[in-house]
Protein backbone atom coordinates (compact mmCIF):
# COMPACT_ATOMS: atom_id res chain seq x y z
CA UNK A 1 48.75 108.15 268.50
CA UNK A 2 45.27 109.81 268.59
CA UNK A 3 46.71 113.49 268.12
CA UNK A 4 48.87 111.85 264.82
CA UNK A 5 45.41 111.44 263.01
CA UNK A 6 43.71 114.77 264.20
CA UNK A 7 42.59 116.71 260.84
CA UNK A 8 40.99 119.93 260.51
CA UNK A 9 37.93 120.21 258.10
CA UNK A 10 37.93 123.78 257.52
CA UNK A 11 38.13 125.81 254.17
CA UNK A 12 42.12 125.60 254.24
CA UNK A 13 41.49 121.74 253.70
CA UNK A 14 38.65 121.43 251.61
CA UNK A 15 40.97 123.73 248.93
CA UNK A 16 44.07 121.97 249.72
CA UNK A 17 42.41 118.15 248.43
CA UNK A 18 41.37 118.90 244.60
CA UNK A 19 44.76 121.15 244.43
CA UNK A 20 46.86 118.09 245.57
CA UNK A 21 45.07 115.80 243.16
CA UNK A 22 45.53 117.94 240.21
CA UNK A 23 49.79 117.92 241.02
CA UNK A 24 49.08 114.15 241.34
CA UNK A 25 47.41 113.86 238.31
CA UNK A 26 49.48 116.54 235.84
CA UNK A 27 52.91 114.38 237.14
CA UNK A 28 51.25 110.99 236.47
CA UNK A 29 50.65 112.64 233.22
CA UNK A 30 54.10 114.13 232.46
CA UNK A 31 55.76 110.64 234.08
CA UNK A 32 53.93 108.38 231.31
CA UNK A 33 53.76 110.88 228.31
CA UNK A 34 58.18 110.65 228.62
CA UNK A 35 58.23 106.87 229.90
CA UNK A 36 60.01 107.92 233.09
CA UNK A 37 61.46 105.19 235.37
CA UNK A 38 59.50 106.95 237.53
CA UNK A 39 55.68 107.68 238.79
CA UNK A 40 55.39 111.30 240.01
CA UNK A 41 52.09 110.89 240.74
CA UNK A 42 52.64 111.33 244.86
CA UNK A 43 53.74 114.93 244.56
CA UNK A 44 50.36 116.25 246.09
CA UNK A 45 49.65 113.31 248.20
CA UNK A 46 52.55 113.99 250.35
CA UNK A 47 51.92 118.02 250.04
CA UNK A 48 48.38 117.02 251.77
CA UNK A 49 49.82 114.15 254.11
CA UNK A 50 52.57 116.82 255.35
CA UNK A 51 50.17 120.11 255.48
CA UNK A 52 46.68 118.47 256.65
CA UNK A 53 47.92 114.92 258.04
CA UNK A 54 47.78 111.61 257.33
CA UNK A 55 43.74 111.43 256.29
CA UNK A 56 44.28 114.16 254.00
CA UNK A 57 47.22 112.80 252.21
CA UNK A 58 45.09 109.57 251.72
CA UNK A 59 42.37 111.03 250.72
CA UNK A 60 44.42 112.83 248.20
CA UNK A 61 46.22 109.35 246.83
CA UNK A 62 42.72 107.14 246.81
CA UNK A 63 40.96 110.03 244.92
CA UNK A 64 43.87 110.73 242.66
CA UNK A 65 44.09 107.09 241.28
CA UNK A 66 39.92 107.03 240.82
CA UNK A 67 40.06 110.18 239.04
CA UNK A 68 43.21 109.31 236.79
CA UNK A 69 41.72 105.58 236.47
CA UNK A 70 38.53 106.35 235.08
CA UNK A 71 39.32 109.74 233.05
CA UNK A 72 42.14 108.15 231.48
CA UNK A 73 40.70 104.60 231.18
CA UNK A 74 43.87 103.40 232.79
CA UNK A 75 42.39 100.36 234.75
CA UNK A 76 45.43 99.66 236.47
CA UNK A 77 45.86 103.22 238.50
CA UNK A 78 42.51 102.49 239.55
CA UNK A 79 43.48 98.95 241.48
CA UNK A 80 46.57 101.03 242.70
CA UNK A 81 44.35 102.91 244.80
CA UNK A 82 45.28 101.20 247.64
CA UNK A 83 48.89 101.94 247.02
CA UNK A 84 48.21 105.60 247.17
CA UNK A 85 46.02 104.96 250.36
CA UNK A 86 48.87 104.25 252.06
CA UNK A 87 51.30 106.38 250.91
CA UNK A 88 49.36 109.36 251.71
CA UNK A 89 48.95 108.00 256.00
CA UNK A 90 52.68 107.46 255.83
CA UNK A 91 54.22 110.65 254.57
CA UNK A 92 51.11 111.95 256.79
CA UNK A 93 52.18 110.40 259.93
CA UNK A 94 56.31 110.58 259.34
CA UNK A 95 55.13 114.87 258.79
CA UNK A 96 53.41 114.83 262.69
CA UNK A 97 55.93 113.17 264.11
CA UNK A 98 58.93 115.27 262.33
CA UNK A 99 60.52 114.02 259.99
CA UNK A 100 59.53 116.18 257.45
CA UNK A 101 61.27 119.19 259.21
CA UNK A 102 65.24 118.38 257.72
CA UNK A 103 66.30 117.22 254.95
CA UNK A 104 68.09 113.73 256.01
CA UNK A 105 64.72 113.10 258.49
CA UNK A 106 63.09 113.69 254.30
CA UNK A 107 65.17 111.17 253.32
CA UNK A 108 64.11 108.60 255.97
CA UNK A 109 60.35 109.37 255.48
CA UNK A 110 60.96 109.09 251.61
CA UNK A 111 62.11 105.51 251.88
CA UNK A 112 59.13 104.80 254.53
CA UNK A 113 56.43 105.99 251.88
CA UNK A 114 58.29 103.86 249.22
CA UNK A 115 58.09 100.92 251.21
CA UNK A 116 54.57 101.24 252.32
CA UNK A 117 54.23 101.85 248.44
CA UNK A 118 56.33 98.32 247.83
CA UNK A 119 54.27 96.28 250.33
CA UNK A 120 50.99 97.46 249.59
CA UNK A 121 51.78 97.13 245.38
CA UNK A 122 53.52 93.73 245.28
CA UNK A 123 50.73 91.09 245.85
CA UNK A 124 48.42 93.52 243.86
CA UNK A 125 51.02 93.43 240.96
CA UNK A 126 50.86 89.14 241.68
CA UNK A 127 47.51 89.19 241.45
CA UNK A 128 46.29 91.72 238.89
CA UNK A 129 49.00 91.52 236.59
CA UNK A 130 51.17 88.74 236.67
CA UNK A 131 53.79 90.40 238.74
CA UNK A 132 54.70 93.25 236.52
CA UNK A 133 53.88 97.38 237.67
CA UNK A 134 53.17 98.59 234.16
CA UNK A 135 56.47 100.64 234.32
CA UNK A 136 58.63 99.99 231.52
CA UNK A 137 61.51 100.26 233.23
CA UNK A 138 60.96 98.13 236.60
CA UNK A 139 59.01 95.35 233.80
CA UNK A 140 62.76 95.23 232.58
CA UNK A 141 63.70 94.48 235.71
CA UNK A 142 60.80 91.70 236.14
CA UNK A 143 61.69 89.98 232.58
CA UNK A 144 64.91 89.36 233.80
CA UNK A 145 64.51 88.07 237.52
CA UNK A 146 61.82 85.69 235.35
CA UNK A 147 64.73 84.43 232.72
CA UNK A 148 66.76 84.07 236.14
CA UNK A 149 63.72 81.73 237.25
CA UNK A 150 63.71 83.66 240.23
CA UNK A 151 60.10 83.51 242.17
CA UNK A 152 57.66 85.73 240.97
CA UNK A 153 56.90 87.28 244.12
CA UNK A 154 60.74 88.06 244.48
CA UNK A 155 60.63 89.61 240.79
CA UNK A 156 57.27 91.51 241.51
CA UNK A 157 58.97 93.15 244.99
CA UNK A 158 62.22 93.93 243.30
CA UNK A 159 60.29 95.59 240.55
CA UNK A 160 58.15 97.78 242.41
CA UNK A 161 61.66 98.57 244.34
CA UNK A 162 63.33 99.83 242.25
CA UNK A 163 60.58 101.96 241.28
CA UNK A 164 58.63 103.13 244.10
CA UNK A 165 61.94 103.86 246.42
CA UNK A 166 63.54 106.41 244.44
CA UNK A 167 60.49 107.65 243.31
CA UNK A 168 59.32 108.54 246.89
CA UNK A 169 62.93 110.11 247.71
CA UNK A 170 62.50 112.55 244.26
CA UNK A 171 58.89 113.42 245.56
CA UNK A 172 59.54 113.65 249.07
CA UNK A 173 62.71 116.13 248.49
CA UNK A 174 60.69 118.08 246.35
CA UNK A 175 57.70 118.39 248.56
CA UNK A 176 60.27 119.24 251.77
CA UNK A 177 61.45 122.25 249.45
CA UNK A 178 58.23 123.16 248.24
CA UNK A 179 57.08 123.42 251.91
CA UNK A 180 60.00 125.38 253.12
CA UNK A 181 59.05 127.54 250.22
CA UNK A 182 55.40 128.23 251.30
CA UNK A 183 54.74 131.67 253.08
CA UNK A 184 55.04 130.47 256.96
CA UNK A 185 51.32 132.69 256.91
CA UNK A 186 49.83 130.07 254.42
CA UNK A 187 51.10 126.66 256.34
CA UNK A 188 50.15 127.93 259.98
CA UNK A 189 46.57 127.15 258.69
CA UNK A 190 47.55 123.22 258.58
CA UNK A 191 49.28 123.29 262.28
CA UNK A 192 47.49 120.32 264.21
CA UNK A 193 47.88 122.08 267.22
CA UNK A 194 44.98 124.90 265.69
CA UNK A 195 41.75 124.77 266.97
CA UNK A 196 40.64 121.09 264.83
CA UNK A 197 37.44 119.00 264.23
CA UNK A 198 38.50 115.16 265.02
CA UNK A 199 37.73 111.86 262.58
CA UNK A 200 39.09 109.82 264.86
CA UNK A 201 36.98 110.45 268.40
């Protein structure tokens, strides 16, 4: 378990973090400027989570949604934080123990980021906002579980579902063919099994 947390703090790293965040933060952009069902806004979380590990890919998400938040005055990215958090350890962690390394082990890791994504969003979305994500398309889904007087933690979960989980499979593909497109010289400076500085001794 120790080893699945090991990350390097060397230059590789430190370059890889504000390059993730600006993919994050350009397909957050794109995502809300067409009103996709859809977030993009993981795209460089799980680059970092799969190159540098499961810190880096948090890092990544948490500083993505601060950035976004308060440059864009979007106060709910900022709360979603969390969200991020935690879907930067998981594509981290499903990367060290490999499943990123085929495509159906992508799949399996996509739908275990969008449900860390799912549990972590839902009571924030109760809380926060009443149960809805902010996503036009999953608040669709909301309004109606709600004129099905369906509980609004059941409506909240569905709607974040139906977001989050094909959201993380899109992302998750793309980032396992981005990474098999990456010079082999260029992602042998992320291997764990390099010379590394530990965060978690």
């Amino acid at each position: 378990m120790k080893s699945i947390f090991r990350t390097k703090l060397d230059a590789a790293c430190i370059v890889l973090i504000p390059a993730c965040i600006g993919i994050n933060y350009l397909g957050k952009m794109f995502a809300a400027l067409l009103k996709l069902p859809l977030w993009l806004d993981s795209i460089g979380t799980c680059i970092g989570g799969v190159l540098g590990g499961p810190i880096i890919g948090a890092i990544c998400g948490a500083a993505n949604n601060l950035i976004y938040g308060l440059t864009a005055g979007d106060n709910i990215t900022l709360i979603y934080a969390f969200a991020s958090l935690g879907i930067g350890l998981a594509a981290g962690i499903m990367a060290r123990i490999g499943f990123m390394k085929t495509l159906p082990k992508t799949i399996i890791s996509a739908v275990v980021a969008g449900g860390a994504a799912v549990i972590i969003s839902t009571p924030l979305n109760v809380i926060f906002w009443g149960g809805t994500t902010g996503n036009v398309w999953g608040d669709a889904l909301f309004a109606a579980t709600q004129a099905a007087k369906m509980p609004v933690v059941l409506g909240s979960f569905l709607d974040e579902l139906v977001v989050d989980v094909p959201d993380k499979l899109i992302t998750l593909i793309l980032v396992f063919f981005i990474i098999k497109g990456l010079p082999k010289k260029l992602t042998s400076l992320y291997e764990a099994d390099a010379e590394i500085e530990d965060l978690d001794d």
